[in-house]
Protein backbone atom coordinates (compact mmCIF):
# COMPACT_ATOMS: atom_id res chain seq x y z
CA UNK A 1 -36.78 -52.35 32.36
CA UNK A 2 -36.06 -54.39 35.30
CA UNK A 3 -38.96 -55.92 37.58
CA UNK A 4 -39.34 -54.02 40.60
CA UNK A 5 -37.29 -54.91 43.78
CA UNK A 6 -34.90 -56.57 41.27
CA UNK A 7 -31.55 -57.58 41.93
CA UNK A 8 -29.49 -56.81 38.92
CA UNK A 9 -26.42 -58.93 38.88
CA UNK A 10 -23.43 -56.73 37.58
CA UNK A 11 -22.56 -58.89 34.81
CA UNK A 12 -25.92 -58.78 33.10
CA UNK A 13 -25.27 -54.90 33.07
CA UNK A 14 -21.71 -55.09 32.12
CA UNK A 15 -23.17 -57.03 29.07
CA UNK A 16 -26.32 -55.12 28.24
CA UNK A 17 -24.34 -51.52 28.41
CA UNK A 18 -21.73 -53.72 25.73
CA UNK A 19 -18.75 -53.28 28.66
CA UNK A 20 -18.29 -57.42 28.93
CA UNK A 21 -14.72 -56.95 27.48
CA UNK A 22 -14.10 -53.20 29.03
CA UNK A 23 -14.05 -54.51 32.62
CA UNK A 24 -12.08 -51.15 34.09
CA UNK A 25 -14.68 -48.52 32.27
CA UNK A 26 -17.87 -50.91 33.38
CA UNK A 27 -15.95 -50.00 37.22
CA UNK A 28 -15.70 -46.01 36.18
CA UNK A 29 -19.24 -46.17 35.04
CA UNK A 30 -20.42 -48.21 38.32
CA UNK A 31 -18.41 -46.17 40.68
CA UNK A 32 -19.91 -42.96 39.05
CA UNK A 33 -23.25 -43.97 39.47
CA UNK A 34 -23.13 -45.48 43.00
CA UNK A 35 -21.69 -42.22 43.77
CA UNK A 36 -24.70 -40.24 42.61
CA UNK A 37 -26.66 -42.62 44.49
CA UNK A 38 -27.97 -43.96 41.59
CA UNK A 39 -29.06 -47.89 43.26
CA UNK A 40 -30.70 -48.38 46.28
CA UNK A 41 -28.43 -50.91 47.42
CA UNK A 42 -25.55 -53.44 46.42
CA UNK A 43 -22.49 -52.79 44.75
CA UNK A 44 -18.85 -54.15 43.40
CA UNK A 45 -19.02 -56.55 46.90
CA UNK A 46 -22.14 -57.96 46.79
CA UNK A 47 -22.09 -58.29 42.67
CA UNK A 48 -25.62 -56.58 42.11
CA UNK A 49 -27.31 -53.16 42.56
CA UNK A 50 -31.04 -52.67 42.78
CA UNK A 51 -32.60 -49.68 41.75
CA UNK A 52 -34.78 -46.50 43.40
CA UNK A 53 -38.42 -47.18 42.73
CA UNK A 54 -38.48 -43.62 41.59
CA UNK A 55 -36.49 -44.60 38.67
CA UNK A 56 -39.50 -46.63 37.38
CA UNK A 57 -41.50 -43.46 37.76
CA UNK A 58 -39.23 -41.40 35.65
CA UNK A 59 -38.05 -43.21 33.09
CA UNK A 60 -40.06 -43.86 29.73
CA UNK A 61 -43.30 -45.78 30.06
CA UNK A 62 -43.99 -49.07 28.24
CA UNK A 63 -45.67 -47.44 25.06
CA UNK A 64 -42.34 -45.86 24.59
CA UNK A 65 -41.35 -47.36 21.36
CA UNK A 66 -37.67 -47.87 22.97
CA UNK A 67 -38.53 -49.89 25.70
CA UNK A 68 -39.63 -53.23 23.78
CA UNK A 69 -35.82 -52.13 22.12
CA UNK A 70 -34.11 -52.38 25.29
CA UNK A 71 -36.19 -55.32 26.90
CA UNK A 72 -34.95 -57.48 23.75
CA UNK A 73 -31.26 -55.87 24.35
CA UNK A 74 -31.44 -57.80 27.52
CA UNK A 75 -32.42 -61.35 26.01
CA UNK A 76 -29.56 -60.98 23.43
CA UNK A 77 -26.98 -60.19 25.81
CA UNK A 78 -28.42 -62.27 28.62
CA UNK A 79 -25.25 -65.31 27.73
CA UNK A 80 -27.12 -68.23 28.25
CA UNK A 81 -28.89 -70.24 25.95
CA UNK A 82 -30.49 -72.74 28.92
CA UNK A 83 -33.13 -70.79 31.12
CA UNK A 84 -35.73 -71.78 33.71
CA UNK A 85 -33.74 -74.73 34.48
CA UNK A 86 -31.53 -75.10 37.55
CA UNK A 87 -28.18 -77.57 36.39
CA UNK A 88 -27.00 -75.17 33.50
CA UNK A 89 -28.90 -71.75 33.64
CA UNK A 90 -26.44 -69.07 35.11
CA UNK A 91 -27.76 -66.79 38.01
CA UNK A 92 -30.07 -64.20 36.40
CA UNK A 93 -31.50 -67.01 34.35
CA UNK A 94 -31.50 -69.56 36.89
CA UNK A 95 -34.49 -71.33 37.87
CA UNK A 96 -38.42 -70.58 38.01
CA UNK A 97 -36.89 -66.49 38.96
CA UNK A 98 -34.74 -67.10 35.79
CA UNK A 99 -38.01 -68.71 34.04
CA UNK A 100 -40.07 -65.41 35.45
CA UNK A 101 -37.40 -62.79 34.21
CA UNK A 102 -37.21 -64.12 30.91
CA UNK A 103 -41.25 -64.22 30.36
CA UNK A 104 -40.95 -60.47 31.80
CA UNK A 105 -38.34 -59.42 28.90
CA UNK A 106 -39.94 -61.57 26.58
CA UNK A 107 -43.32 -59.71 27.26
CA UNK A 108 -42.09 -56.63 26.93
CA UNK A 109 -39.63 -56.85 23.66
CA UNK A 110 -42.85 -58.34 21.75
CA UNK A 111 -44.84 -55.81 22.29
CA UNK A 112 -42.47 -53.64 20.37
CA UNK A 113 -41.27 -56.78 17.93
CA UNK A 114 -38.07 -57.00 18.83
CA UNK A 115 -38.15 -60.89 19.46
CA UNK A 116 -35.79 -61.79 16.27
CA UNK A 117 -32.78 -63.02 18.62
CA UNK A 118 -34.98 -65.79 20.30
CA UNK A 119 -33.68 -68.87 18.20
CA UNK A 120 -30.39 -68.77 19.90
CA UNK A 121 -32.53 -70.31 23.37
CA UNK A 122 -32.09 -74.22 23.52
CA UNK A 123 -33.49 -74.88 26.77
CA UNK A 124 -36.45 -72.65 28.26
CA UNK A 125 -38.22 -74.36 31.36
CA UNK A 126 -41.12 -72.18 32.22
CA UNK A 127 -42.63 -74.34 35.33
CA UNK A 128 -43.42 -71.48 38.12
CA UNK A 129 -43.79 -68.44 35.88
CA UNK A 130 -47.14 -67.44 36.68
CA UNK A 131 -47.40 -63.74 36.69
């Protein structure tokens, strides 16, 4: 559901798997799936993994009625309610990449209507987003 050649940062998964408050089983899980050699790169040290491009080719397509599910899972959990803007956005969300990952999810969960959650965003600067 990521872009490709996207850096995840480790807490956005922590929060979108539900872990933010199970900090040693988020580890197990990460450690188990670094293992497998799950993510092309990154890790506990550099605080992000990025994934195989094969992944993309394997896992459900877009008119999978659980994607738009998951893309909208994301924009709940994503703990910031200031994107696109660079003083108070927090790294995923940060800036015209934050501004360009949110219009990605955004996409994506309203094809499915999943968009509900939205209200809770105060600050969305979009300047740079072009797709």
């Amino acid at each position: 559901i990521f872009m490709e050649d996207e850096r995840i940062p480790l807490d956005i998964l922590q929060r979108l798997w539900g872990l933010a408050d199970k900090r040693a089983e988020f580890d197990r899980t990460l450690v188990s799936l670094l293992r497998r050699s799950m993510f092309v790169e990154g890790g506990r040290e550099q605080g992000y993994v990025k994934l195989h491009d094969i992944q993309r080719e394997v896992l459900p397509g877009s008119d999978d009625p659980r994607v738009a599910g998951w893309h909208a899972e994301v924009l709940r959990r994503c703990g910031s309610t200031h994107i696109g803007v660079e003083e108070e956005a927090a790294g995923y969300w940060m800036g015209s990449d934050g501004g360009r990952r949110f219009v990605h999810h955004a996409t994506k969960a309203a094809f499915g209507g999943e968009l509900g959650e939205l209200a809770q965003v105060k600050t969305l600067s979009l300047g740079g987003c072009e797709q």
